[in-house]
C-alpha atoms as a PDB file:
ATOM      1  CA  UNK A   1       5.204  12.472 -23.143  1.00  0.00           C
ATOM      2  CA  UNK A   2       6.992  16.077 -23.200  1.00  0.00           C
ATOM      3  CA  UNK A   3       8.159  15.735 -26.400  1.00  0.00           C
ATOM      4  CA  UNK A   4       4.148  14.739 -27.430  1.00  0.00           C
ATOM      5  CA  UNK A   5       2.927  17.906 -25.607  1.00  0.00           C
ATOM      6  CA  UNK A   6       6.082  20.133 -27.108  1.00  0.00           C
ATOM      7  CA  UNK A   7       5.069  19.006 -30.896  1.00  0.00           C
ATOM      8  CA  UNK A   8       8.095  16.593 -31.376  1.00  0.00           C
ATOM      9  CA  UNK A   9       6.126  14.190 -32.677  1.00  0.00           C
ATOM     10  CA  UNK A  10       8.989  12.257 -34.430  1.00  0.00           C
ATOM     11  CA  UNK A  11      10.886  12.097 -31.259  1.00  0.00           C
ATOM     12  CA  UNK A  12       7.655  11.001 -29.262  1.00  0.00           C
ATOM     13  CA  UNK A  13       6.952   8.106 -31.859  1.00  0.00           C
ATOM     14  CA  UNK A  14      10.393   6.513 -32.058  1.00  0.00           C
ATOM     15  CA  UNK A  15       9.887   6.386 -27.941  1.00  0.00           C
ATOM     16  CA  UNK A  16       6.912   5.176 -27.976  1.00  0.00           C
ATOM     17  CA  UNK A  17       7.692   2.146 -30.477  1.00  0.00           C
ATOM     18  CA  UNK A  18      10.884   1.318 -28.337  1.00  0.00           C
ATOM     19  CA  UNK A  19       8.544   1.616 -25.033  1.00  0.00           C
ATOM     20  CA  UNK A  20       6.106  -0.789 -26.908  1.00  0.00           C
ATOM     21  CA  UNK A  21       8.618  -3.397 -27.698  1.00  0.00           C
ATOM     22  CA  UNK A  22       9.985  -2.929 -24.199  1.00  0.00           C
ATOM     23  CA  UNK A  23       7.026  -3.191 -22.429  1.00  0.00           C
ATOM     24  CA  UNK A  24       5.627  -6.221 -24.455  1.00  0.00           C
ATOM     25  CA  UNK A  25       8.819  -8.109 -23.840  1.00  0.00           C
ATOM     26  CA  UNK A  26       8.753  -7.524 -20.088  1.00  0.00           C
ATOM     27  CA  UNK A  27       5.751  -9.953 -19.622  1.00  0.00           C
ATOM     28  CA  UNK A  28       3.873  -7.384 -17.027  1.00  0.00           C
ATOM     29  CA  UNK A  29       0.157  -7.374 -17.550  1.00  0.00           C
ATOM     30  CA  UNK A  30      -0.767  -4.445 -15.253  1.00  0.00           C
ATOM     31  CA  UNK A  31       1.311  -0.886 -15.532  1.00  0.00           C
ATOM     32  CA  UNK A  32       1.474   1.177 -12.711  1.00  0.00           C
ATOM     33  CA  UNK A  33       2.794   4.978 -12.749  1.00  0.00           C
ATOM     34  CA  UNK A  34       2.646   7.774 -10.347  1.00  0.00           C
ATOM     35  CA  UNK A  35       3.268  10.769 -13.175  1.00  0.00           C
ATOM     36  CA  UNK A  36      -0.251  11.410 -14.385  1.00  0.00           C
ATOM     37  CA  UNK A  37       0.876  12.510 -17.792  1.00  0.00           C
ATOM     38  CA  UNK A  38       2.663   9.310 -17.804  1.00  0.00           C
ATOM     39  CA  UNK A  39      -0.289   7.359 -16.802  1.00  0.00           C
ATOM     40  CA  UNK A  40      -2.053   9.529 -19.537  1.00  0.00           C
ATOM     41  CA  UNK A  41       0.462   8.802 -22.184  1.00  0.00           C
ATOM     42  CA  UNK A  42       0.706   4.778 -21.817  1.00  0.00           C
ATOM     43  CA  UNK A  43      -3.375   4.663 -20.952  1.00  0.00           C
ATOM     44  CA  UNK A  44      -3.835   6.360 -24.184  1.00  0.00           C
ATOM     45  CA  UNK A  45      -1.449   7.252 -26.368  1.00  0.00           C
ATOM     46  CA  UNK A  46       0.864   3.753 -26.332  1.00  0.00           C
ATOM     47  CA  UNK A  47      -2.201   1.373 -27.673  1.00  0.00           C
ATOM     48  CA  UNK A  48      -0.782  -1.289 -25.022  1.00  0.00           C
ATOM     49  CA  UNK A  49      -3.895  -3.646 -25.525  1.00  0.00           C
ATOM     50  CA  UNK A  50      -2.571  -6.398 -23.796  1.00  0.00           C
ATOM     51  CA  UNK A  51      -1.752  -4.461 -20.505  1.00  0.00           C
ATOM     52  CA  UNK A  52      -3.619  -2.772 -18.002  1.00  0.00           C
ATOM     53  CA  UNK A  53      -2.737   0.707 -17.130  1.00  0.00           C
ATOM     54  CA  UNK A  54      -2.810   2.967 -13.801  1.00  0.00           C
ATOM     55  CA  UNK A  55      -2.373   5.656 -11.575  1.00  0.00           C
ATOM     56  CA  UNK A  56      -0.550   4.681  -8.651  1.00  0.00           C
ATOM     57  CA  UNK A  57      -3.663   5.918  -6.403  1.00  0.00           C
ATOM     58  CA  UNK A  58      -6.248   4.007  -8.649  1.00  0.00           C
ATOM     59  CA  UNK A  59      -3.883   0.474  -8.039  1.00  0.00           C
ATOM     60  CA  UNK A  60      -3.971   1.334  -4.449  1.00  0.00           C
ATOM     61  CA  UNK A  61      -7.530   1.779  -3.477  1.00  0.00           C
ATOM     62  CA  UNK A  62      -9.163  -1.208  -6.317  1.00  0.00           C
ATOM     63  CA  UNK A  63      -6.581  -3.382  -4.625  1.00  0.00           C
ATOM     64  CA  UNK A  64      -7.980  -2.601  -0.757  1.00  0.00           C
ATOM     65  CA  UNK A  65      -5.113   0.057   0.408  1.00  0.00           C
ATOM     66  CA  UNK A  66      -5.646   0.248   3.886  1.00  0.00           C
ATOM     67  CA  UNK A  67      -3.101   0.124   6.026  1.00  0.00           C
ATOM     68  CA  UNK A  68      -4.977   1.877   9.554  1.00  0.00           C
ATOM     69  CA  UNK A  69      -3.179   4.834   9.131  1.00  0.00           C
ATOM     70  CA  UNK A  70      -3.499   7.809  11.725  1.00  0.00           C
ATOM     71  CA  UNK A  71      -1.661  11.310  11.538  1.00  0.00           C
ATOM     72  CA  UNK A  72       0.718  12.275  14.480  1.00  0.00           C
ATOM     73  CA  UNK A  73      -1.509  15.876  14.686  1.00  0.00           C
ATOM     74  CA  UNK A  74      -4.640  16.954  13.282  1.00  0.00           C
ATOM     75  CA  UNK A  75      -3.863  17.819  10.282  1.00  0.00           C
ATOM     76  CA  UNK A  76      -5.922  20.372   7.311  1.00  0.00           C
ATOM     77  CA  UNK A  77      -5.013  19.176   3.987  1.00  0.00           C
ATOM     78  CA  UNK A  78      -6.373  20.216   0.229  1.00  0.00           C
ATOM     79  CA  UNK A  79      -5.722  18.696  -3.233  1.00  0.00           C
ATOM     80  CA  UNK A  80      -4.897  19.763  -6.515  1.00  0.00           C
ATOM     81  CA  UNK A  81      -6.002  17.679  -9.273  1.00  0.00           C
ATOM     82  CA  UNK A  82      -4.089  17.633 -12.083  1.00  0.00           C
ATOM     83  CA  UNK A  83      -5.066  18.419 -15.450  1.00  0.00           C
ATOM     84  CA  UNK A  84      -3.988  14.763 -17.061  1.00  0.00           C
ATOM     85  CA  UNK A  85      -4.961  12.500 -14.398  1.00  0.00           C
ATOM     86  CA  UNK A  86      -8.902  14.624 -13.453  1.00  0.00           C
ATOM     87  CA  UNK A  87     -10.179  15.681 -16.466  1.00  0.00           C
ATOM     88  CA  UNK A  88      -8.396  13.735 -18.763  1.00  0.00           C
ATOM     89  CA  UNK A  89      -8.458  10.364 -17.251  1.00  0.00           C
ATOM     90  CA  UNK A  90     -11.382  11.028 -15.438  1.00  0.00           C
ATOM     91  CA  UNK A  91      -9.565  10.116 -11.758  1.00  0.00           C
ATOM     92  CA  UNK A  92     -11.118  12.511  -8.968  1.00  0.00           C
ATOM     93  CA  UNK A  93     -12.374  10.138  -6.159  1.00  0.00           C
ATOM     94  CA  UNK A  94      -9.380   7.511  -5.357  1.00  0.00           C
ATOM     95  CA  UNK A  95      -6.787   9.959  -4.611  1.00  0.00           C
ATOM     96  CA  UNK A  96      -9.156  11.898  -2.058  1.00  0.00           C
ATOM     97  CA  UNK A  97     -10.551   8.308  -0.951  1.00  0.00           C
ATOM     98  CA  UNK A  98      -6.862   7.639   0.161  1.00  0.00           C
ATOM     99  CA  UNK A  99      -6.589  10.755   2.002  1.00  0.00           C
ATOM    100  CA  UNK A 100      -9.559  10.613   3.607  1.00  0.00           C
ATOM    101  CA  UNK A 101      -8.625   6.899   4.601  1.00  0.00           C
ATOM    102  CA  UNK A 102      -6.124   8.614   7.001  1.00  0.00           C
ATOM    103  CA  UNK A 103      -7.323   8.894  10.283  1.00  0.00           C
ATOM    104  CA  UNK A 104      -6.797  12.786  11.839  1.00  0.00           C
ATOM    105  CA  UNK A 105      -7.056  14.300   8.488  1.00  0.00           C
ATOM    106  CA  UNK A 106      -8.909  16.697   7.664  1.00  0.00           C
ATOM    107  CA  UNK A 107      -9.800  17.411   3.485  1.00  0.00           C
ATOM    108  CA  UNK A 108     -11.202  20.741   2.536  1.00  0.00           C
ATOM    109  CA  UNK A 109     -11.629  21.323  -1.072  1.00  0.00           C
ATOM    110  CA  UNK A 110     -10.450  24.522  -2.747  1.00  0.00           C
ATOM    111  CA  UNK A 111     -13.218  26.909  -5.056  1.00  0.00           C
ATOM    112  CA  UNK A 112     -11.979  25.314  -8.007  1.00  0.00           C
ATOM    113  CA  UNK A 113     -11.642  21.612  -7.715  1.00  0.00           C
ATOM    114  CA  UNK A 114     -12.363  17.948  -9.431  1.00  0.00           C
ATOM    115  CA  UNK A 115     -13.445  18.842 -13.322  1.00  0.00           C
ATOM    116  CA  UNK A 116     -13.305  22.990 -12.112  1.00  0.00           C
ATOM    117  CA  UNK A 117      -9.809  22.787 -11.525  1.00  0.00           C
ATOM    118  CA  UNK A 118      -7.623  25.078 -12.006  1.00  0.00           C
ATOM    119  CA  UNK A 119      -3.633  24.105 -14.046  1.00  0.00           C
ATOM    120  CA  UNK A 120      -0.663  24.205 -11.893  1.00  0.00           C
ATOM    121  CA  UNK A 121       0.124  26.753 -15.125  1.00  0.00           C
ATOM    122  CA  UNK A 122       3.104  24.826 -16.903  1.00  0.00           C
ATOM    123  CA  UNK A 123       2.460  21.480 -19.306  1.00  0.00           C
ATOM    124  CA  UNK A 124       5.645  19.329 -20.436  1.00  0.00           C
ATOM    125  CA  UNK A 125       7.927  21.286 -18.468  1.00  0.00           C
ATOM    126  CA  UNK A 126       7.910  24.698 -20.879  1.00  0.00           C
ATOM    127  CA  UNK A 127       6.676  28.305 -20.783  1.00  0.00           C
ATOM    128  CA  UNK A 128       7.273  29.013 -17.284  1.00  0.00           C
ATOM    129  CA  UNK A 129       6.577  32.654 -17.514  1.00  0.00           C
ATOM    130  CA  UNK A 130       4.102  35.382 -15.672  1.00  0.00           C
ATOM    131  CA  UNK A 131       0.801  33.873 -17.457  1.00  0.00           C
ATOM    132  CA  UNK A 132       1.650  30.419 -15.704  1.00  0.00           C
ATOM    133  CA  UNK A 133       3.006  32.275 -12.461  1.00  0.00           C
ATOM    134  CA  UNK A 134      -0.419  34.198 -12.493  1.00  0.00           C
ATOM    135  CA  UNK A 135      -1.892  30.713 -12.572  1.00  0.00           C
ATOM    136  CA  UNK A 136      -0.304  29.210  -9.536  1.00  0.00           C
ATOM    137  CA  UNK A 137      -0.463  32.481  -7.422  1.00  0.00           C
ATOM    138  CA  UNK A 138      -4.147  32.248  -7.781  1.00  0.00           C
ATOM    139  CA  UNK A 139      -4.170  28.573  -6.675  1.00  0.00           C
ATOM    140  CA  UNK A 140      -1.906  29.316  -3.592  1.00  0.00           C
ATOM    141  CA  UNK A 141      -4.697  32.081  -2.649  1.00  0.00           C
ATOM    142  CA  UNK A 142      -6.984  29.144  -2.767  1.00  0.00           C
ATOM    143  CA  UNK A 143      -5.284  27.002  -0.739  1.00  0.00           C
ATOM    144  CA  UNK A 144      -4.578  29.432   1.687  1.00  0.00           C
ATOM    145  CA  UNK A 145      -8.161  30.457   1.537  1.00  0.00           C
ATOM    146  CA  UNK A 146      -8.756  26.831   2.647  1.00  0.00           C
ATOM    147  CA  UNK A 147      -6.631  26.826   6.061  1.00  0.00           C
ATOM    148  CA  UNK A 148      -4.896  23.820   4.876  1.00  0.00           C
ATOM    149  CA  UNK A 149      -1.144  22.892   6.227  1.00  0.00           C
ATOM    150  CA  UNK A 150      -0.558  20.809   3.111  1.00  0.00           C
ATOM    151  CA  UNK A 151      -1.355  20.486  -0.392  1.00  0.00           C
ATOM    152  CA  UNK A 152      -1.569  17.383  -1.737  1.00  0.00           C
ATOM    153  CA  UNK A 153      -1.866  16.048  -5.348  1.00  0.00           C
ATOM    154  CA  UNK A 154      -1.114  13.135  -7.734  1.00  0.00           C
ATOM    155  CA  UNK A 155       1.039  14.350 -10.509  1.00  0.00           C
ATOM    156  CA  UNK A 156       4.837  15.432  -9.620  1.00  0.00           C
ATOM    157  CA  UNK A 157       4.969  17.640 -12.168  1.00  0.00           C
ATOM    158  CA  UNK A 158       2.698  19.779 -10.543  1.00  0.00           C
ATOM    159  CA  UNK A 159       4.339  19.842  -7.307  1.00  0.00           C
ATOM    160  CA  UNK A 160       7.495  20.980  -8.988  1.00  0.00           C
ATOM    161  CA  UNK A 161       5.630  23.716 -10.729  1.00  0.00           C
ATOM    162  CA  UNK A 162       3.811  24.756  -7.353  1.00  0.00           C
ATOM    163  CA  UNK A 163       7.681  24.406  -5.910  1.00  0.00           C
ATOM    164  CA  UNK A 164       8.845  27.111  -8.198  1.00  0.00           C
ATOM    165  CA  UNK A 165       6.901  29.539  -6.248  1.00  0.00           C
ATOM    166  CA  UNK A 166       8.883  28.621  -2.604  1.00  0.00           C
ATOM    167  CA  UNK A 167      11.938  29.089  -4.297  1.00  0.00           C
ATOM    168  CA  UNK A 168      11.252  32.264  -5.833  1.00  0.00           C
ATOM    169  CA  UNK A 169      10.196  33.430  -2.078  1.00  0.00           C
ATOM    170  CA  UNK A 170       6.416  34.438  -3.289  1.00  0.00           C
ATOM    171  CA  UNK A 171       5.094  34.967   0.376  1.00  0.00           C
ATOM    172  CA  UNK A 172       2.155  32.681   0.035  1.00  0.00           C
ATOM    173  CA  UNK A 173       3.791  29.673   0.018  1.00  0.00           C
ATOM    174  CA  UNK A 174       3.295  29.133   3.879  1.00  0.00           C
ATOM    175  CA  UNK A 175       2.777  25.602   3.567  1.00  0.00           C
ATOM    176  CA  UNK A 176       3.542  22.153   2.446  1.00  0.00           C
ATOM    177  CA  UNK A 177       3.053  20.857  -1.753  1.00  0.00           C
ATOM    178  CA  UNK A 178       3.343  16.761  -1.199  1.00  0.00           C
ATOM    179  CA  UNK A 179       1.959  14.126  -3.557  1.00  0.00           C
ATOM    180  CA  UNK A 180      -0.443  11.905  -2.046  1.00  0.00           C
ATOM    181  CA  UNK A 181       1.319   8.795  -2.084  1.00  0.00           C
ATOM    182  CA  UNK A 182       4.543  10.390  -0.323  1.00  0.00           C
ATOM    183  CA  UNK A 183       1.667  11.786   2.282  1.00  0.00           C
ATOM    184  CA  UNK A 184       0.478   8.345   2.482  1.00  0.00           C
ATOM    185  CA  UNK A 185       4.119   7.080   3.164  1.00  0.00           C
ATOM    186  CA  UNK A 186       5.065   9.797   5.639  1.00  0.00           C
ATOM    187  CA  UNK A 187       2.021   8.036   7.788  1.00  0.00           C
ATOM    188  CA  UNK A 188       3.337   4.378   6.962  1.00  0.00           C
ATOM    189  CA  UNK A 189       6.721   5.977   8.795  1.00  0.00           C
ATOM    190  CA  UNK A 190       5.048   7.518  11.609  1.00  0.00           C
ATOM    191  CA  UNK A 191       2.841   4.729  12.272  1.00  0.00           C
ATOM    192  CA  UNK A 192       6.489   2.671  12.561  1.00  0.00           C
ATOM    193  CA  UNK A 193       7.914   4.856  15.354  1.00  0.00           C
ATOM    194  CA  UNK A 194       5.397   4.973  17.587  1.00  0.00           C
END
């Protein structure tokens, strides 16, 4: 899909038609992904007619996710939604349906958030520069404005774009970027040692 979004569209098809053949030889009928411009990509781009295609956090709650999970500590949690997998794909309510399925956790949405919100600032993995910085400080002001410990979302893309900031040392990065199904695991683990 970078090469799609970066305009090498000779490079994207010859992919795409060895994916195809790949994927049709496998035998699978459902495709699950956790990279929402992955799950954007095959869903739309890949005409895979014969296959069904989805986000790791749509899989989970149409086939009954629920494993009684509780958090350790009251915990104050936000998400991002990513620009491929919300407005694109149209996915808003399973990842937060997850979350909130997590006993001791508290969700507080951001200003912007669902089809309002705002890019991590960086598509395909290019022009990391002060106009997409700009982006993400503004969503870490969010965040912070929301009192939340962690941030959560579904595309790991955008965590490593949010992850640029804690490396660079920007000072509002005083708390944790985690997708929601590595959240979700953390619990399954906690759950174990008690």
């Amino acid at each position: 899909h970078d090469q799609k979004w970066q305009g090498m569209t000779e490079v994207f098809e010859k992919l795409k038609a060895y994916n195809q053949k790949k994927l049709g030889e496998s035998g699978i009928d459902t495709l699950v992904t956790s990279c929402a411009e992955c799950f954007r990509t095959f869903a739309l781009d890949y005409e895979l007619e014969d296959m069904k295609v989805m986000h790791t956090t749509e899989f989970l709650v149409e086939n009954g996710f629920d494993m009684n999970l509780q958090s350790d500590d009251d915990v104050t949690v936000t998400f991002h939604d990513p620009c491929r997998l919300g407005r694109q794909m149209n996915i808003y309510d399973q990842p937060r349906d997850l979350i909130s399925s997590v006993e001791g956790v508290n969700l507080v949405e951001m200003e912007h958030h669902g089809e309002d919100a705002l890019c991590c600032g960086v598509s395909s993995m290019m022009s990391c520069n002060e106009n997409s910085r700009a982006l993400r400080v503004q969503r870490f002001e969010e965040v912070n404005a929301t009192g939340a410990d962690i941030m959560l979302t579904s595309c790991p893309k955008c965590v490593s774009h949010f992850e640029c900031l804690k490396f660079e040392g920007d000072p509002r990065h005083d708390f944790e970027i985690l997708d929601v199904v590595s959240f979700l695991a953390r619990q399954v683990e906690a759950g174990k040692s008690q």
